[in-house]
Protein backbone atom coordinates (compact mmCIF):
# COMPACT_ATOMS: atom_id res chain seq x y z
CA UNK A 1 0.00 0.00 0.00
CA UNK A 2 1.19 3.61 -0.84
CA UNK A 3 1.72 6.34 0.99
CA UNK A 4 -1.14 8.59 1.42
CA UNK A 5 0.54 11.99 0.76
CA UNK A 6 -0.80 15.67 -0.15
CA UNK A 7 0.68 17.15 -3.54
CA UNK A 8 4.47 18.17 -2.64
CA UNK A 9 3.58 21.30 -4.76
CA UNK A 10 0.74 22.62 -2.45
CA UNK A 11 2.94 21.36 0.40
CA UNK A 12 5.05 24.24 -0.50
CA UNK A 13 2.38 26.56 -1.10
CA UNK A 14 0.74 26.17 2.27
CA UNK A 15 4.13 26.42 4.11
CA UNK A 16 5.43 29.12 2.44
CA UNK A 17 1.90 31.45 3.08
CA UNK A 18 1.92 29.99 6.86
CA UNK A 19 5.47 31.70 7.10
CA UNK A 20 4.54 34.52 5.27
CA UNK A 21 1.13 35.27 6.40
CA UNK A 22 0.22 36.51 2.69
CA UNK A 23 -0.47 34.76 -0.06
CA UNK A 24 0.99 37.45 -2.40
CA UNK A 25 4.65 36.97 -0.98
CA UNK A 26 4.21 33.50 -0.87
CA UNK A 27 3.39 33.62 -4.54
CA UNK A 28 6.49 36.18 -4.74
CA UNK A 29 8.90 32.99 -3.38
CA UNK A 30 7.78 30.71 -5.42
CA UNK A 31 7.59 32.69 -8.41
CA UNK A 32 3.73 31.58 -9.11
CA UNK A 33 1.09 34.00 -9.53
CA UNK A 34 -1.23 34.50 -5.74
CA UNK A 35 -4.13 32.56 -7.46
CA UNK A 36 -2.13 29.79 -7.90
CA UNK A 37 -1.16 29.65 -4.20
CA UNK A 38 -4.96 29.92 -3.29
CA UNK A 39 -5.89 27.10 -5.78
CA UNK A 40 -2.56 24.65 -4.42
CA UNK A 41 -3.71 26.05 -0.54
CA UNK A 42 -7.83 24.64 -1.62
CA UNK A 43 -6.39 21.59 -3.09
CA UNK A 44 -4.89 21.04 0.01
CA UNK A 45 -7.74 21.85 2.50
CA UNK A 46 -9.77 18.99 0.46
CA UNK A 47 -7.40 16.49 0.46
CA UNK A 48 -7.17 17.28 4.42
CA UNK A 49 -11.00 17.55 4.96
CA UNK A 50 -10.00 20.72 7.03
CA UNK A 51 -9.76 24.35 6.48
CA UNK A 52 -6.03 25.44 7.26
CA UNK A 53 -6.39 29.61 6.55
CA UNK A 54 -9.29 31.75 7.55
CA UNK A 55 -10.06 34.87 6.39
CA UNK A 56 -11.17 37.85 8.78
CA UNK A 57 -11.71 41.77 7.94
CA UNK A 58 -9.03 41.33 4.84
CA UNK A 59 -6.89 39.77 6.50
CA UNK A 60 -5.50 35.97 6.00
CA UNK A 61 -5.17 33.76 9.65
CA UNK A 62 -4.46 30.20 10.34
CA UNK A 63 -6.83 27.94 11.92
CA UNK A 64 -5.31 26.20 14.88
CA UNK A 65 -4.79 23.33 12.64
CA UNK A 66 -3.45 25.14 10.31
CA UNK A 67 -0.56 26.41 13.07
CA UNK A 68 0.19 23.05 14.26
CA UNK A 69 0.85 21.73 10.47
CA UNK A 70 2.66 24.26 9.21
CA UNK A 71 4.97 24.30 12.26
CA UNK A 72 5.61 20.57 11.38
CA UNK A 73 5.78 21.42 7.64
CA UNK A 74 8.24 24.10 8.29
CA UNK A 75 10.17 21.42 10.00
CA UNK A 76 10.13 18.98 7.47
CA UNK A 77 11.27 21.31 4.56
CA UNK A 78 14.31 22.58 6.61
CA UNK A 79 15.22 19.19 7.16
CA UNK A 80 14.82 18.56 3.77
CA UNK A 81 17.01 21.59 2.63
CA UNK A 82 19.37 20.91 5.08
CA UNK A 83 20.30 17.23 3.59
CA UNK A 84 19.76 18.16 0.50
CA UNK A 85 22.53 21.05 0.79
CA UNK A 86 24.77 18.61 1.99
CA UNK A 87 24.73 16.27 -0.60
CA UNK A 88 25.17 18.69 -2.68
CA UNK A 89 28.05 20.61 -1.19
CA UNK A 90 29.45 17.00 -0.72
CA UNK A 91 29.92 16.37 -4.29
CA UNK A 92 33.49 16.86 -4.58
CA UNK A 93 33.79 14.34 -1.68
CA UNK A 94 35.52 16.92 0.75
CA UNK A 95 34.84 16.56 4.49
CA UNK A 96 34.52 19.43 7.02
CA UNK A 97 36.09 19.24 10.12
CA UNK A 98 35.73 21.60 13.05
CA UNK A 99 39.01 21.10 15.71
CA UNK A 100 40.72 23.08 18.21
CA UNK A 101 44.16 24.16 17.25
CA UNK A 102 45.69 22.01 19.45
CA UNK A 103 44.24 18.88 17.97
CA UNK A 104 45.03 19.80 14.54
CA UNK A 105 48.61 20.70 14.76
CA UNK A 106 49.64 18.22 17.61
CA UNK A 107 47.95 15.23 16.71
CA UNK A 108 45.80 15.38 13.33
CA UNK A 109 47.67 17.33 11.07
CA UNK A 110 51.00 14.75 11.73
CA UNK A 111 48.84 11.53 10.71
CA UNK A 112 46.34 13.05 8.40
CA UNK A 113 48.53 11.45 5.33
CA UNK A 114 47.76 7.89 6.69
CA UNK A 115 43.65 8.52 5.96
CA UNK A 116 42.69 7.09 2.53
CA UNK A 117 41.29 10.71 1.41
CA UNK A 118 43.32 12.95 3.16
CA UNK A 119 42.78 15.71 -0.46
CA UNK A 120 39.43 15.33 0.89
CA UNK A 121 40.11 16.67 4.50
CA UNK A 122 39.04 20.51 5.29
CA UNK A 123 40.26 21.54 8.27
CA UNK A 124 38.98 24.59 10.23
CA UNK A 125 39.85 25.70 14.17
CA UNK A 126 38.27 27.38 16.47
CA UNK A 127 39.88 29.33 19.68
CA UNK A 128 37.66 27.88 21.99
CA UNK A 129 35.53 25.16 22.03
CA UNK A 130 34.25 24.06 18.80
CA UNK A 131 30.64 24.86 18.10
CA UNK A 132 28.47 21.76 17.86
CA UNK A 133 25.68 23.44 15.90
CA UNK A 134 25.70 22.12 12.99
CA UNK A 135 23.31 24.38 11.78
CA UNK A 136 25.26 26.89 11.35
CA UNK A 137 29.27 25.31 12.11
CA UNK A 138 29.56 24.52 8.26
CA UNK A 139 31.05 20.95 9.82
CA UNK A 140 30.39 17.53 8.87
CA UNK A 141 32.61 16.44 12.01
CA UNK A 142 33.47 18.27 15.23
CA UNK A 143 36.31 17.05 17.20
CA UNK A 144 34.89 18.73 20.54
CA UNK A 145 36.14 18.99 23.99
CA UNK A 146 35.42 16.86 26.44
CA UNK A 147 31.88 14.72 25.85
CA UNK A 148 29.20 17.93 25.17
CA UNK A 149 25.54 16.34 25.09
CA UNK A 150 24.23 17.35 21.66
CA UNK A 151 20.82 16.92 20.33
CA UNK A 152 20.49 14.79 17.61
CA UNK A 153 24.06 13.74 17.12
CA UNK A 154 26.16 11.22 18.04
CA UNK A 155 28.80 11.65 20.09
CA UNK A 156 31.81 9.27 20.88
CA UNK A 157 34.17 9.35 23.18
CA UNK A 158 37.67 9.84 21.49
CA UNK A 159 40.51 10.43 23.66
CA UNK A 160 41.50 10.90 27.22
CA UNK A 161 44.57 11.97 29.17
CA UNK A 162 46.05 13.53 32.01
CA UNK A 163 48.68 16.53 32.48
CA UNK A 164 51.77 16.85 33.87
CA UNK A 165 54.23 19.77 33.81
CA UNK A 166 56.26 20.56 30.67
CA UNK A 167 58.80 22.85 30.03
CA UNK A 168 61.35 23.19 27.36
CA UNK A 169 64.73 22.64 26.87
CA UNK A 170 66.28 25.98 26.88
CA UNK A 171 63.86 27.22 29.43
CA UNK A 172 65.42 24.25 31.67
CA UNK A 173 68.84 25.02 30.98
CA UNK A 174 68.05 28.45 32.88
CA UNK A 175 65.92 27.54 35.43
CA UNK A 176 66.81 24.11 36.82
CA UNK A 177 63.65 22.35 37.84
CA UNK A 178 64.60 19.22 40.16
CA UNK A 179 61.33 18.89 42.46
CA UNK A 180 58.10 19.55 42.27
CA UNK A 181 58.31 22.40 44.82
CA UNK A 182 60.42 24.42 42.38
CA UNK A 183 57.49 25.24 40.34
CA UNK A 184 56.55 27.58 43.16
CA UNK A 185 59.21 29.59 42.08
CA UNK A 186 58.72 29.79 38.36
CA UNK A 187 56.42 31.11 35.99
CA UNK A 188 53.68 28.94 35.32
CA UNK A 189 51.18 28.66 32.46
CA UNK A 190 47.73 29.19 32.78
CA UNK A 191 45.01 28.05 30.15
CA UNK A 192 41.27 29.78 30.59
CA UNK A 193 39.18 26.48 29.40
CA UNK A 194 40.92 23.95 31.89
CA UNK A 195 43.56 25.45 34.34
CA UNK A 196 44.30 22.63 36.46
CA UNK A 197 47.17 23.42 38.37
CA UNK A 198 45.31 23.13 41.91
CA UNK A 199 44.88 19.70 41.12
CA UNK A 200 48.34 18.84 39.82
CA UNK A 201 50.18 20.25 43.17
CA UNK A 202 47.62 18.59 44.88
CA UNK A 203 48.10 14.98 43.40
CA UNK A 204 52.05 15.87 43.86
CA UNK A 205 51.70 16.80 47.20
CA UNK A 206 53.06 20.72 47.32
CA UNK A 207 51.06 23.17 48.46
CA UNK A 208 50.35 25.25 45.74
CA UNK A 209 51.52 29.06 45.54
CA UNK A 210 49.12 31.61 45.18
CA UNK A 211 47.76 31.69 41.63
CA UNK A 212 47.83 32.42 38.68
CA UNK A 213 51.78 32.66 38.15
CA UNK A 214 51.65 33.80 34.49
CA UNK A 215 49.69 34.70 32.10
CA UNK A 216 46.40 32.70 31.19
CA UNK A 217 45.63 31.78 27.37
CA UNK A 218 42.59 30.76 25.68
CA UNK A 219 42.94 27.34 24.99
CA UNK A 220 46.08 24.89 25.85
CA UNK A 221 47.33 24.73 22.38
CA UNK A 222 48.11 28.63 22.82
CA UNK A 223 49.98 27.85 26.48
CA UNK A 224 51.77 25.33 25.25
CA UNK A 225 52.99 27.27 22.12
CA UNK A 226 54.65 29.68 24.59
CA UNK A 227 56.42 27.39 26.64
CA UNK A 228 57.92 25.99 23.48
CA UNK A 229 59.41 29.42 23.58
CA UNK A 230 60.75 29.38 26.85
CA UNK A 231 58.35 31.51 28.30
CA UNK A 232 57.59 29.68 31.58
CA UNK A 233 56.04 25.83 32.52
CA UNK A 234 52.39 24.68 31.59
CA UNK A 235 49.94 21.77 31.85
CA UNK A 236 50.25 19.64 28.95
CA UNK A 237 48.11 16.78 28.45
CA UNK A 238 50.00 13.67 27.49
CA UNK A 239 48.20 12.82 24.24
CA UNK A 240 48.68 16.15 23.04
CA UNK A 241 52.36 16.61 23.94
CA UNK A 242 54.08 12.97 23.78
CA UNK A 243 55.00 13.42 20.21
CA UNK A 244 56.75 17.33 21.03
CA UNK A 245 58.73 15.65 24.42
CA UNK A 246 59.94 12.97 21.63
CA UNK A 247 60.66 15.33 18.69
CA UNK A 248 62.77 17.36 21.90
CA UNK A 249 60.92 20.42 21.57
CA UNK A 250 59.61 20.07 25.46
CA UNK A 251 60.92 18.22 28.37
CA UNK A 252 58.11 16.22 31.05
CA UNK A 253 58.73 17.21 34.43
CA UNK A 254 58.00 14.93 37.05
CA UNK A 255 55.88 11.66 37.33
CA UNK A 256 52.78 13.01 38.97
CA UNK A 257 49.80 13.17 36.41
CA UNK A 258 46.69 14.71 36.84
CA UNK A 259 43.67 12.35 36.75
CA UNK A 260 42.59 10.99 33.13
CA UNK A 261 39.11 12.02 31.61
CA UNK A 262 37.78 12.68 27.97
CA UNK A 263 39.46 15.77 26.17
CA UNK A 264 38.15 14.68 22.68
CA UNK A 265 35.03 13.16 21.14
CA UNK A 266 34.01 12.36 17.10
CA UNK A 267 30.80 13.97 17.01
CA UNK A 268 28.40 13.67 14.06
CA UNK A 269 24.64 14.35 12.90
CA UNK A 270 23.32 10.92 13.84
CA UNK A 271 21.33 10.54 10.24
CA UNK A 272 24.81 10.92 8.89
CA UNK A 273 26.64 8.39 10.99
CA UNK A 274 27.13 5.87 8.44
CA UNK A 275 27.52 7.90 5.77
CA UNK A 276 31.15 6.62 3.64
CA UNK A 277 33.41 9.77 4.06
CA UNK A 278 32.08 10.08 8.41
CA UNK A 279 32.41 6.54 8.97
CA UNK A 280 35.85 6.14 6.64
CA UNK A 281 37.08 9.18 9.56
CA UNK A 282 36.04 8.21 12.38
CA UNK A 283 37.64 4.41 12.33
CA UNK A 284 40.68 6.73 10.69
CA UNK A 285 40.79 8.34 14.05
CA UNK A 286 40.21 5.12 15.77
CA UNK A 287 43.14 3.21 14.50
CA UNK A 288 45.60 6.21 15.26
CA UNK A 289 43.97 6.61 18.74
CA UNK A 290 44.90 2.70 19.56
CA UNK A 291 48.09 3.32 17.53
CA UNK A 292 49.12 6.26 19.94
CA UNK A 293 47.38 5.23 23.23
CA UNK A 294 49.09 2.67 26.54
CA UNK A 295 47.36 1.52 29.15
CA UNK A 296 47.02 4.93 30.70
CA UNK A 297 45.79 6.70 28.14
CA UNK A 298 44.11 4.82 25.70
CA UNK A 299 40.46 5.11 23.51
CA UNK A 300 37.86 5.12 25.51
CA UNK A 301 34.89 4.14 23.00
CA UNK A 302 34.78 2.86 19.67
């Protein structure tokens, strides 16, 4: 058995006068002539059995029904704009992704040649974190900090870690740093979307100095950038940093690590889960994860 639909064409007549509240700029939208929209609009009050637009002292009004379907008719042809934009935009097989800075230049950007597409890849960052609207993000995937709860998407758990003091070499050579209590004496980092000093002196046992001991950034990425430069000590979180301590740009300090949680999930619009290019990306990002992670910090969910 069918489906027992109402003409698409006086679909988008009715919706486009319930928005409107005129017939005339309806007709204006659709480039059809106002009769038309009144004959598509009757057409469509038959087929319902219903009147859906009332008409009092010159003036055209909804019925109640006729609020409650156009909401839900607004709904459905936004929805249906909105896929059928990104099909379209997807045609030359490129996929959006929103990051912080951070995760692109630490840890994407370094293994984005081992994805099968990687010509397809179009990075963007943000400063903070990354917007999970998708209505307006222009994203297929955000990377996004921590584990937001988004409506209508799926989010996965991508990466955890803790932090532990870095500094770099040069920095070091100039300000020997040979207990944990030294750090009281030194400029420290601060970054505004995590600062978690308090807990590392904690953990170590030191009672921490009065803070902040430096200037604060807006993200990590941005702390850690300037104590590549020798500008003081930060918080780096192992994930994000292993690869820089090994490449000798920054030293570890200390064993004492601040307690592991989620800094990263693979966020999607759940109707586009499965789609090739998403799912291709998100088991890219899985492999690496596993690739990179120990027993510490390892991939929390598939």
């Amino acid at each position: 058995m069918g489906r027992r639909l109402p003409p698409f064409a006086a679909i988008r007549a009715f919706e486009a006068a319930a928005r409107h509240l005129s017939f005339a700029k309806a007709a204006d939208e659709l480039c059809l002539s106002p009769s038309a929209i009144s004959h598509q609009i009757r057409a469509l009050e038959d087929f319902l059995d219903t009147k859906l637009f009332e008409r009092r002292a010159n003036q055209t009004h909804l019925t109640l029904t006729g609020r409650g379907y156009a909401r839900r008719m607004t709904t459905l042809l936004d929805r249906l704009e909105a896929d059928t934009a990104s099909i379209l935009t997807r045609a030359d097989r490129t996929l959006r992704v929103l990051c912080t800075p951070g995760f692109a230049a630490r840890w994407l950007v370094p293994r984005l040649d081992r994805f099968e597409h990687p010509e397809a890849v179009r990075l963007r960052v943000s400063t903070g974190a990354p917007s999970t609207d998708f209505a307006s993000n222009d994203a297929d995937v955000v990377i996004g900090w921590t584990e937001p709860t988004v409506p209508d998407a799926d989010v996965v758990p991508l990466m955890r870690s803790g932090r532990y003091p870095v500094a770099s070499p040069s920095f070091l050579a100039a300000n020997p740093l040979n207990r944990p209590e030294d750090l009281c004496n030194v400029t420290l980092m601060h970054d505004e979307t995590m600062d978690q000093w308090d807990e590392w002196f904690a953990a170590a046992g030191v009672a921490a100095p009065r803070l902040p001991r430096g200037p604060a950034f807006p993200n990590c990425e941005l702390a850690t950038s300037g104590v590549e430069q020798g500008l003081g000590v930060s918080l780096g979180y192992d994930m994000m940093v292993r690869d820089t301590i090994k490449a000798g740009r920054l030293v570890r300090l200390f064993d004492t690590v601040t307690m592991p949680f989620v800094i990263y999930s693979f966020i999607c619009q759940s109707h586009r889960a499965d789609e090739p290019m998403i799912a291709a990306f998100r088991a890219f990002l899985t492999r690496e994860m596993r690739a990179s992670g120990d027993a510490a910090f390892e991939l929390v969910a598939e």
